[in-house]
PDB file of N, CA and C in Angstrom:
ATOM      1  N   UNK A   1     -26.131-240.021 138.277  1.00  0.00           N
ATOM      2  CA  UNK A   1     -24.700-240.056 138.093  1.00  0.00           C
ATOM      3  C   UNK A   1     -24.070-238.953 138.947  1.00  0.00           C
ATOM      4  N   UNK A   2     -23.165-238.921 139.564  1.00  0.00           N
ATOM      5  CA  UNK A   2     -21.970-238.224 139.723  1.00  0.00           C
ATOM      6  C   UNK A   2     -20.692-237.619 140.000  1.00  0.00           C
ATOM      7  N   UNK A   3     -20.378-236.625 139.947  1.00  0.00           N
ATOM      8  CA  UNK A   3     -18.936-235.928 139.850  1.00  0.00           C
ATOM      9  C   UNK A   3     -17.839-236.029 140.672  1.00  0.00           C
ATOM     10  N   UNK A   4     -17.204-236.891 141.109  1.00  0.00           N
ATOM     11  CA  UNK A   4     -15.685-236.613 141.941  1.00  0.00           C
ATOM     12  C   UNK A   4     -15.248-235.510 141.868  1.00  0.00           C
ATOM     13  N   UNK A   5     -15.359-234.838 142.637  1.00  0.00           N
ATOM     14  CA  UNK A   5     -14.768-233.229 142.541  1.00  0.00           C
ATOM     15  C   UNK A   5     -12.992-233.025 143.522  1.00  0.00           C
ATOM     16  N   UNK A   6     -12.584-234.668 144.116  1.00  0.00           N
ATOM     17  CA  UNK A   6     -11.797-234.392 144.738  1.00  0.00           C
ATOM     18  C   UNK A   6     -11.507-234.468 146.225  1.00  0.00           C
ATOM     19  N   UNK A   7     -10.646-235.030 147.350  1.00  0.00           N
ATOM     20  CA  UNK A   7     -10.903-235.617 148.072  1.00  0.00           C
ATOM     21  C   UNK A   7     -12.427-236.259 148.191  1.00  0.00           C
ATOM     22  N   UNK A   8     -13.030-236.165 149.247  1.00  0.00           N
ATOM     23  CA  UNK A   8     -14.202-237.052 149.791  1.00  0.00           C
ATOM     24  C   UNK A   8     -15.645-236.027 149.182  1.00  0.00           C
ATOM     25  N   UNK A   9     -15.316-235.489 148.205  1.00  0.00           N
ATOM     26  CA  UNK A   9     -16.550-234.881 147.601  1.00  0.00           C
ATOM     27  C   UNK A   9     -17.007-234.766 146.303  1.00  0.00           C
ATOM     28  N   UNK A  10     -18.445-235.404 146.134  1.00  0.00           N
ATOM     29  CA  UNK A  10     -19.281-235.931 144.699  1.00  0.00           C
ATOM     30  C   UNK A  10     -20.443-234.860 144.866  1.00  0.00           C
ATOM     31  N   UNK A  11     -20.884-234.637 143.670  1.00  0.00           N
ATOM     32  CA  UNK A  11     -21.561-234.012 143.515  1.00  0.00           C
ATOM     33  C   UNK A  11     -22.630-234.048 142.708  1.00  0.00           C
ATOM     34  N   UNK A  12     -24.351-234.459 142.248  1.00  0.00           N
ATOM     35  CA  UNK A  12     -24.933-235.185 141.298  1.00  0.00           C
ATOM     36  C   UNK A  12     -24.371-234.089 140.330  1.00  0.00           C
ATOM     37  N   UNK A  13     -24.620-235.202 138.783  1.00  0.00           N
ATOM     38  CA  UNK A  13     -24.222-234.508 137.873  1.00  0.00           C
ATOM     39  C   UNK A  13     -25.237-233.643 137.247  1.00  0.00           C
ATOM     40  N   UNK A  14     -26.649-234.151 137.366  1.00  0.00           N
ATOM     41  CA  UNK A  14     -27.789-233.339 137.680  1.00  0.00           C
ATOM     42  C   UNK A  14     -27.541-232.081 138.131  1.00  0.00           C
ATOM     43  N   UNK A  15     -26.751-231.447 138.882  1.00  0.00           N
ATOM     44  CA  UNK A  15     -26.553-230.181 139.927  1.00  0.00           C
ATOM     45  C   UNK A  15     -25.309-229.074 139.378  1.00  0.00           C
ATOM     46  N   UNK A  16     -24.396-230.023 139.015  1.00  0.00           N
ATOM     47  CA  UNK A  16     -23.609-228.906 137.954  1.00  0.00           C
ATOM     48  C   UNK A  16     -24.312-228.305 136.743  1.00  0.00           C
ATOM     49  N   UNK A  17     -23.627-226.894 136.655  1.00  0.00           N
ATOM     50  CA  UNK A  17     -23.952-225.804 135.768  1.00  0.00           C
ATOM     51  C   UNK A  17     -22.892-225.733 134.736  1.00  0.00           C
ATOM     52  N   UNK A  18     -21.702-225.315 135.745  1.00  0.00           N
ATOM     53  CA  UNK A  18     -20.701-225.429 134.621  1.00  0.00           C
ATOM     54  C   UNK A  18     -19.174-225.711 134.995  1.00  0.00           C
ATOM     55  N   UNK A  19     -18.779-226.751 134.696  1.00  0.00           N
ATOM     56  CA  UNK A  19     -16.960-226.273 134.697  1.00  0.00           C
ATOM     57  C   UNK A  19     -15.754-225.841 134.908  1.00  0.00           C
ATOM     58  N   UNK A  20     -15.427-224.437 135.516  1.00  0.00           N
ATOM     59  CA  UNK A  20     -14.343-224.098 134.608  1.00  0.00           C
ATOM     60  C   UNK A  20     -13.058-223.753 135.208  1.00  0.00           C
ATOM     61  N   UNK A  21     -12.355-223.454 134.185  1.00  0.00           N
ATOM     62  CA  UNK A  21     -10.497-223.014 134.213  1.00  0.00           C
ATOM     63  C   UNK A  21     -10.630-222.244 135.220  1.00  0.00           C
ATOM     64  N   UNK A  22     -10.007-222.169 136.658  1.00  0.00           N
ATOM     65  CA  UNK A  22      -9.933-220.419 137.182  1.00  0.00           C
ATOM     66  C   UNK A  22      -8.657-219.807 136.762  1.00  0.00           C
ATOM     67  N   UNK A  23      -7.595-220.351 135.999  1.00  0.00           N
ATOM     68  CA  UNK A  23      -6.944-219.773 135.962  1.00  0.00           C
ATOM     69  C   UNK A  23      -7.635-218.554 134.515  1.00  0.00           C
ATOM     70  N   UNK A  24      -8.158-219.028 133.449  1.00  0.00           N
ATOM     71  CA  UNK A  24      -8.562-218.710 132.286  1.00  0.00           C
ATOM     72  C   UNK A  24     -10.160-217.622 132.603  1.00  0.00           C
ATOM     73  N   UNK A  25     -10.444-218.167 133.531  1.00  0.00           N
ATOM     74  CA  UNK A  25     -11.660-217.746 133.858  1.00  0.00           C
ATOM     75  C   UNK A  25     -11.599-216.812 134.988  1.00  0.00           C
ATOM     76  N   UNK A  26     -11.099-216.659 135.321  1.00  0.00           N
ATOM     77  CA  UNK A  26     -10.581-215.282 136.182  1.00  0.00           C
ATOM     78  C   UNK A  26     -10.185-213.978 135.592  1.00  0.00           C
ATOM     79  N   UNK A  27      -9.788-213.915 134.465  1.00  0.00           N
ATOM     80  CA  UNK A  27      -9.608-212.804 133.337  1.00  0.00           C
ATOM     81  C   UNK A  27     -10.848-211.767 133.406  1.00  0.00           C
ATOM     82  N   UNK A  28     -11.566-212.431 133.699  1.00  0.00           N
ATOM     83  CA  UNK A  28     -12.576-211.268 133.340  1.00  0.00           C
ATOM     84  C   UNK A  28     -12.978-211.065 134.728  1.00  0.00           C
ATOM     85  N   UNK A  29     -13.299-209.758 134.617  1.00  0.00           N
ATOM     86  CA  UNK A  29     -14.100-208.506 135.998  1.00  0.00           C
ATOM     87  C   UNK A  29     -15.131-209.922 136.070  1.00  0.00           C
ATOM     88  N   UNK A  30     -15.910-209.889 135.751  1.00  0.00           N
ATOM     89  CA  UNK A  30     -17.443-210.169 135.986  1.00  0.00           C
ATOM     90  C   UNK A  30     -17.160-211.558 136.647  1.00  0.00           C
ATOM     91  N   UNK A  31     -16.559-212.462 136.543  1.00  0.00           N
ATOM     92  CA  UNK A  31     -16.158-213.717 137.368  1.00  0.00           C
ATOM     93  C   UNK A  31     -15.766-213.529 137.941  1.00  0.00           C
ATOM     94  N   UNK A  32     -14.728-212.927 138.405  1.00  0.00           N
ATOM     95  CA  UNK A  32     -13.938-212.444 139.460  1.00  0.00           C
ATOM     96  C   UNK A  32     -14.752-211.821 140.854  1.00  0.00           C
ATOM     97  N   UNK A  33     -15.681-210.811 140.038  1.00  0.00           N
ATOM     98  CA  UNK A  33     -16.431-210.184 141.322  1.00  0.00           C
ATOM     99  C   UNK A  33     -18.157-211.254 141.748  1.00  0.00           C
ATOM    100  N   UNK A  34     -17.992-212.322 140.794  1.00  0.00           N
ATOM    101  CA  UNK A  34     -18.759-213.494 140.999  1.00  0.00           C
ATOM    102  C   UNK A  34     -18.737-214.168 142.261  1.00  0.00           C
ATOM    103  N   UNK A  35     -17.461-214.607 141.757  1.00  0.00           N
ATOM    104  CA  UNK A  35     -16.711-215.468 143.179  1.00  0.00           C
ATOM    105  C   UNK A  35     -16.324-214.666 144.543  1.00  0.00           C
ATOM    106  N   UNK A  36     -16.154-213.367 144.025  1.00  0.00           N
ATOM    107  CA  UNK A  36     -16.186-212.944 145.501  1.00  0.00           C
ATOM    108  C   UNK A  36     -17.279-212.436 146.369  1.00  0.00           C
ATOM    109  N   UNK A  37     -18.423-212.421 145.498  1.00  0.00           N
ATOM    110  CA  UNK A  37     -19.973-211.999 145.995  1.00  0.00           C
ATOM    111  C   UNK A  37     -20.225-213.647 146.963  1.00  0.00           C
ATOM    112  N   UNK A  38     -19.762-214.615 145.723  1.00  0.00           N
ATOM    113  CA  UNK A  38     -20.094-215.655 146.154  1.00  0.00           C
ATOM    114  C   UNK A  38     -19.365-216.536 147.401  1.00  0.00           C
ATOM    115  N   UNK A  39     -18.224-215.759 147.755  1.00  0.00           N
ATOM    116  CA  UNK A  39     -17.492-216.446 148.820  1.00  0.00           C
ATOM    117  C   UNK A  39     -17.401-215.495 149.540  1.00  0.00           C
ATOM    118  N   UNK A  40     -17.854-213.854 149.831  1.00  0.00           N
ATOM    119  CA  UNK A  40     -18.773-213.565 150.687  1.00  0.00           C
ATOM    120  C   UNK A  40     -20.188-213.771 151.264  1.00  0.00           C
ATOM    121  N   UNK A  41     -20.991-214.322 150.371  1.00  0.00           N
ATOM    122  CA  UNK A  41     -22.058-215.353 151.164  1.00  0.00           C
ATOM    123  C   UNK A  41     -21.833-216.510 151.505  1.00  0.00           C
ATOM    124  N   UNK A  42     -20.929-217.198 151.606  1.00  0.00           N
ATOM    125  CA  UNK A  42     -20.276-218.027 151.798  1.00  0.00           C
ATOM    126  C   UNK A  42     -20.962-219.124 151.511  1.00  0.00           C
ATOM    127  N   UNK A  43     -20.915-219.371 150.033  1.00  0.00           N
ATOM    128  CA  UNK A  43     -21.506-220.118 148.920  1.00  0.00           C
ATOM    129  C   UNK A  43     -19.907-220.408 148.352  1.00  0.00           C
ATOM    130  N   UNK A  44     -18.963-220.656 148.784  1.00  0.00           N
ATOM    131  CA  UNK A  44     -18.113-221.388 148.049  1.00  0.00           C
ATOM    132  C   UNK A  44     -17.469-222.502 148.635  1.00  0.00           C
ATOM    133  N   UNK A  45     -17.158-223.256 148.258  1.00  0.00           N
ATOM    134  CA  UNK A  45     -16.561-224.507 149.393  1.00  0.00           C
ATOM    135  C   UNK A  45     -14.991-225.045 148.999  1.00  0.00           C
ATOM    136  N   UNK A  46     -14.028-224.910 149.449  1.00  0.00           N
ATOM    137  CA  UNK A  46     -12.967-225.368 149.210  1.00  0.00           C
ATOM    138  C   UNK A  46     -12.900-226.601 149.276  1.00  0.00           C
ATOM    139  N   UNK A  47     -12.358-227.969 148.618  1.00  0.00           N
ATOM    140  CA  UNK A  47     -12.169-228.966 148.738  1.00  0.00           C
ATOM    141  C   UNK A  47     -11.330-229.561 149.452  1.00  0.00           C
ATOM    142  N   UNK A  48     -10.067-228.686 148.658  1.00  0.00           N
ATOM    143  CA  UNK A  48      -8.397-228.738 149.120  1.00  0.00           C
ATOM    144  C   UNK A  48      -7.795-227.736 149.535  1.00  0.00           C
ATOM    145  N   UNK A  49      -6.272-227.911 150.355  1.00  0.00           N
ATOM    146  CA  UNK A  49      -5.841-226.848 150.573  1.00  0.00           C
ATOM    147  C   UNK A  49      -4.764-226.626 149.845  1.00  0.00           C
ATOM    148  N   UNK A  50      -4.636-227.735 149.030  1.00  0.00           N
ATOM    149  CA  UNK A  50      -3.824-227.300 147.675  1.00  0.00           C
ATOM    150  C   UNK A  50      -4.029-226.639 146.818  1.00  0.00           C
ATOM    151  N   UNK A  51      -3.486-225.847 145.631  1.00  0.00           N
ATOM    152  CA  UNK A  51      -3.631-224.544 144.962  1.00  0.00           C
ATOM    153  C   UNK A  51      -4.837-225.292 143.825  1.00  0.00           C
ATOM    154  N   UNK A  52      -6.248-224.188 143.983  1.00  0.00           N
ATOM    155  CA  UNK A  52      -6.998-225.220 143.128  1.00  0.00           C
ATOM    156  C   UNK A  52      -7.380-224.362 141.557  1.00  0.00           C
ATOM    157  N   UNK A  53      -7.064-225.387 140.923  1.00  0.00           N
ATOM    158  CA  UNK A  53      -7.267-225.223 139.378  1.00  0.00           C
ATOM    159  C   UNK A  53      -8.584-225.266 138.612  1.00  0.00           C
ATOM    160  N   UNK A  54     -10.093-225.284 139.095  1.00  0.00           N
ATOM    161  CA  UNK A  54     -10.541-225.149 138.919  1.00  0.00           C
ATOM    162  C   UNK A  54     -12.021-224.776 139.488  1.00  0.00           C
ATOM    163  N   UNK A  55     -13.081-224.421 139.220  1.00  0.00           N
ATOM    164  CA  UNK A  55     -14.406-224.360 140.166  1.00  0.00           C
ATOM    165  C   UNK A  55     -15.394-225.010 139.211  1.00  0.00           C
ATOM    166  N   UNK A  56     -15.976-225.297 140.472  1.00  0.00           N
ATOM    167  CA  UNK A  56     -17.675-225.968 139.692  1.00  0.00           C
ATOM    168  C   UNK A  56     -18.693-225.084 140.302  1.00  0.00           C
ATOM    169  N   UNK A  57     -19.759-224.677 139.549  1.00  0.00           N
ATOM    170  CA  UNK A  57     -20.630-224.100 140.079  1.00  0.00           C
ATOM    171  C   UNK A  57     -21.998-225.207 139.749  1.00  0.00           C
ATOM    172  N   UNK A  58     -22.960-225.427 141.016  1.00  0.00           N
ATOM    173  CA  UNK A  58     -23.402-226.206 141.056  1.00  0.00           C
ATOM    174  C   UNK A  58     -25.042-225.378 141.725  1.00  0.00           C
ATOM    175  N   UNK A  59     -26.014-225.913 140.917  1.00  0.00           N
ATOM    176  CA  UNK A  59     -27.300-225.503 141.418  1.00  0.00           C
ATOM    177  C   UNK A  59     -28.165-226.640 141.964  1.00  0.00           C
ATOM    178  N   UNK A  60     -28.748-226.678 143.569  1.00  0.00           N
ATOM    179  CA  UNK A  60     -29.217-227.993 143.762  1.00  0.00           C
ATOM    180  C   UNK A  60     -30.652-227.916 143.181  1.00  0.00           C
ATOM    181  N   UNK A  61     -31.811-228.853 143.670  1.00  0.00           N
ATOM    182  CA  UNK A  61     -32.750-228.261 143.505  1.00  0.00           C
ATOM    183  C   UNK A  61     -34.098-227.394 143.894  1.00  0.00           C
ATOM    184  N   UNK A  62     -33.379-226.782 145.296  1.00  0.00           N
ATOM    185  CA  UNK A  62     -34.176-225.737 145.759  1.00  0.00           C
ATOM    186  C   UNK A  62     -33.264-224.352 145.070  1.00  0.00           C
ATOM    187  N   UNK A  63     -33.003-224.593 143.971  1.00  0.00           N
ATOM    188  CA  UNK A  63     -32.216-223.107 143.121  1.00  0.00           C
ATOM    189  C   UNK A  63     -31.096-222.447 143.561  1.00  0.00           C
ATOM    190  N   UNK A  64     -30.440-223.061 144.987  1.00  0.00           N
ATOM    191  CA  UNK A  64     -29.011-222.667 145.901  1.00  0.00           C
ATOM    192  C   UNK A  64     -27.946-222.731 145.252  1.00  0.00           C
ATOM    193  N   UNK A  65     -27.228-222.401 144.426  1.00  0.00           N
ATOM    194  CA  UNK A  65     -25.864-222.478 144.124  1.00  0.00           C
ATOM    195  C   UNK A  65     -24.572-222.278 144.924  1.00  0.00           C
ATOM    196  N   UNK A  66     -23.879-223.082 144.216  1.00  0.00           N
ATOM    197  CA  UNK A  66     -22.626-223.297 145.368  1.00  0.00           C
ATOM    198  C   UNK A  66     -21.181-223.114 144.379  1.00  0.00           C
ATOM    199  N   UNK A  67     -20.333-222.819 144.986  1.00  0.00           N
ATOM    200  CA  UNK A  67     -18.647-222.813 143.848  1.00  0.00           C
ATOM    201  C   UNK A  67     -18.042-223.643 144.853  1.00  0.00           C
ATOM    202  N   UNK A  68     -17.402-224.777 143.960  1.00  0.00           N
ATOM    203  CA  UNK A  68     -16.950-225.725 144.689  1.00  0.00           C
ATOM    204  C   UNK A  68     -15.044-225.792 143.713  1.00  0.00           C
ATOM    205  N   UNK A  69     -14.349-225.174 144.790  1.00  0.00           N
ATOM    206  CA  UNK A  69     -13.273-225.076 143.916  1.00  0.00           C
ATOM    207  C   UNK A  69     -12.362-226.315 144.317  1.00  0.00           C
ATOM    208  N   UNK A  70     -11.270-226.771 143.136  1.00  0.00           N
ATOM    209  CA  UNK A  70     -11.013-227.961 142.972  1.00  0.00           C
ATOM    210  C   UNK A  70      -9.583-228.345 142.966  1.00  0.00           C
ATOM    211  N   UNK A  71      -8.596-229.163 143.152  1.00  0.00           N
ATOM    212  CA  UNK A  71      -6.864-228.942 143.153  1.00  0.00           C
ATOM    213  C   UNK A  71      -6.844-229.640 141.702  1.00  0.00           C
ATOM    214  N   UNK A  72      -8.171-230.243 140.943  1.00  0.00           N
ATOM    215  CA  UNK A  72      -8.466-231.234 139.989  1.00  0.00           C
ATOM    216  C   UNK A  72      -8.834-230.331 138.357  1.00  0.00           C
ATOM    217  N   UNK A  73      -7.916-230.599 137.720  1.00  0.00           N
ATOM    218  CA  UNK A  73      -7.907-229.772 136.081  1.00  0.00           C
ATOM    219  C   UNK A  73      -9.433-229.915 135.919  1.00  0.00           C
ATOM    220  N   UNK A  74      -9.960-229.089 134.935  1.00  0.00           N
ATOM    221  CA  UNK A  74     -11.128-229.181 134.127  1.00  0.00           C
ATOM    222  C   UNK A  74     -11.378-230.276 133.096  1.00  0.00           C
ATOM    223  N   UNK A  75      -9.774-230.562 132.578  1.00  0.00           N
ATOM    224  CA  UNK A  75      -9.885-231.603 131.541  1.00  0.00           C
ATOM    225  C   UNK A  75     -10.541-232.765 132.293  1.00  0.00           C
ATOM    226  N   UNK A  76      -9.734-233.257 133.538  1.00  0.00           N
ATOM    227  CA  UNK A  76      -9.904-234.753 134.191  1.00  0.00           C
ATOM    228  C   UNK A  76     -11.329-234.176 134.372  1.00  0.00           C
ATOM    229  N   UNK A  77     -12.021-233.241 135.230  1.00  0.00           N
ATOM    230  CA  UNK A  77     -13.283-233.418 135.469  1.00  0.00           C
ATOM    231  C   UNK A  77     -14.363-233.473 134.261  1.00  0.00           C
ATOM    232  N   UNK A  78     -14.056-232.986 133.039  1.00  0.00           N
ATOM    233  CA  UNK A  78     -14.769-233.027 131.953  1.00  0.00           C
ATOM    234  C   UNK A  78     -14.440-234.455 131.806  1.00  0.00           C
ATOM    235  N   UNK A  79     -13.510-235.285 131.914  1.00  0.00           N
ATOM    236  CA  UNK A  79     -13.321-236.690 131.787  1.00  0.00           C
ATOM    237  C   UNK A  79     -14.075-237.679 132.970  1.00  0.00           C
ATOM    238  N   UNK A  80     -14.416-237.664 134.014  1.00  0.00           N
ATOM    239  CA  UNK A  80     -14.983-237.717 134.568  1.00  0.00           C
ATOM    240  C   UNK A  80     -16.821-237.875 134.936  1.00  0.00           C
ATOM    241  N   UNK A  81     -16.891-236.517 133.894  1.00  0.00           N
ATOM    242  CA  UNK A  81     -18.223-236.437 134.185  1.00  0.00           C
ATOM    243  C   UNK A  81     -19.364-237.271 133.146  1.00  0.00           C
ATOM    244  N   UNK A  82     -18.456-237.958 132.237  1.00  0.00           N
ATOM    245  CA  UNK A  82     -18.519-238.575 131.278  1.00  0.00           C
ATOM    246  C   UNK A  82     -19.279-238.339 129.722  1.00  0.00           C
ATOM    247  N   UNK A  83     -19.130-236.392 129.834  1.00  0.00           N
ATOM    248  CA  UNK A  83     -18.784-235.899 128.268  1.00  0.00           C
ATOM    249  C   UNK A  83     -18.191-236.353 127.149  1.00  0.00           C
ATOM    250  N   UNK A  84     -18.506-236.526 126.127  1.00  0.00           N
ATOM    251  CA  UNK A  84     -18.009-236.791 124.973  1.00  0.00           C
ATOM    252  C   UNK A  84     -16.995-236.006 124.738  1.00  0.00           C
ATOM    253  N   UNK A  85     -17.260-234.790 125.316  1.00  0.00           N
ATOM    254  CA  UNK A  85     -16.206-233.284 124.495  1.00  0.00           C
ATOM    255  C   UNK A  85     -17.189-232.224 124.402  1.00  0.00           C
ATOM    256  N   UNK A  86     -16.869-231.112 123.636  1.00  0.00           N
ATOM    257  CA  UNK A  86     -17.239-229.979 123.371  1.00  0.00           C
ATOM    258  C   UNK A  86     -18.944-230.091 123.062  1.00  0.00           C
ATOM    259  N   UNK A  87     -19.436-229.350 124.196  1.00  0.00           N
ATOM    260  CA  UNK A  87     -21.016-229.006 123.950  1.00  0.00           C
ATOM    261  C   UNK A  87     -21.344-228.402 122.812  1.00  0.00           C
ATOM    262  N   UNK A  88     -21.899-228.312 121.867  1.00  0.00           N
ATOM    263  CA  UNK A  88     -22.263-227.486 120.796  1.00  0.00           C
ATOM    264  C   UNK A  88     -23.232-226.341 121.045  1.00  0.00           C
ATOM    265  N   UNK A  89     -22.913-225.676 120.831  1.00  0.00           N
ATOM    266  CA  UNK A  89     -23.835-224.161 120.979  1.00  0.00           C
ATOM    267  C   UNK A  89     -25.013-224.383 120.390  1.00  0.00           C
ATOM    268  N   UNK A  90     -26.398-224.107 121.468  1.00  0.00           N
ATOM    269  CA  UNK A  90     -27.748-224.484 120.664  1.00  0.00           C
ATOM    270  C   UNK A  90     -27.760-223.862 119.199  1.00  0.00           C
ATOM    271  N   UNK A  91     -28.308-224.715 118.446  1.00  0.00           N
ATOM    272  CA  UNK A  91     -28.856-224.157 117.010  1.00  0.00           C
ATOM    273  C   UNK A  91     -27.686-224.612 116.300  1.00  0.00           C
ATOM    274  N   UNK A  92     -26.585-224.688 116.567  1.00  0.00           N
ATOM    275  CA  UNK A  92     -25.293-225.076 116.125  1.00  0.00           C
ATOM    276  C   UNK A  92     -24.919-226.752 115.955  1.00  0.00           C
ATOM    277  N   UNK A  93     -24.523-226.829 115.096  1.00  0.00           N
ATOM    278  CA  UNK A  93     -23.861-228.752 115.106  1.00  0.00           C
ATOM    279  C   UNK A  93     -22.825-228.672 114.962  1.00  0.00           C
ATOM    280  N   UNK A  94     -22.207-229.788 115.691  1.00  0.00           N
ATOM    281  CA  UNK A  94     -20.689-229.507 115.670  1.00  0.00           C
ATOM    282  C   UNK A  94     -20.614-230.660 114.113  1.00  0.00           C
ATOM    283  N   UNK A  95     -19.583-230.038 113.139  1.00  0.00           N
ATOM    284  CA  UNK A  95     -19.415-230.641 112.535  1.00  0.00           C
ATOM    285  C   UNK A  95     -18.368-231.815 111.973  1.00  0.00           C
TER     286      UNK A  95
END
């Protein structure tokens, strides 16, 4: 299976890690200096040159990760990727 991330780029769904908000997810130091470690090795890939609302971080399977940022909400791509909704935290059931 996978991911429309936006113009002319899919991505297996196999290969995503995770998700997320950059606007929400930028709050913190530690993402912040993520993405910029990571788009100084130039491990990040812009899609669009429209203002993008979210990143995917994606591991292939020689262990390479990539941030693939997106002009595309998290919701539509969580809709997309064809999640039910909210992952449950191991050991945890959602009830």
């Amino acid at each position: 299976m996978f991911l429309h991330l936006g113009q002319d780029m899919v991505v297996r769904m196999s290969d995503v890690v995770g998700i997320f908000d950059l606007e929400t997810s930028t709050i913190s130091n530690t993402t912040r200096d993520y993405l910029a470690a990571a788009q100084k090795a130039g491990r990040v890939v812009s899609i669009s040159s429209e203002m993008p609302k979210s990143f995917v971080l994606c591991r292939d399977r020689e262990g390479c990760t990539t941030v693939y940022t997106s002009q595309i909400s998290t919701s539509t791509l969580l809709k997309r990727s064809g999640f039910p909704g909210e992952i449950p935290a191991q050991g945890k059931e959602k009830l």
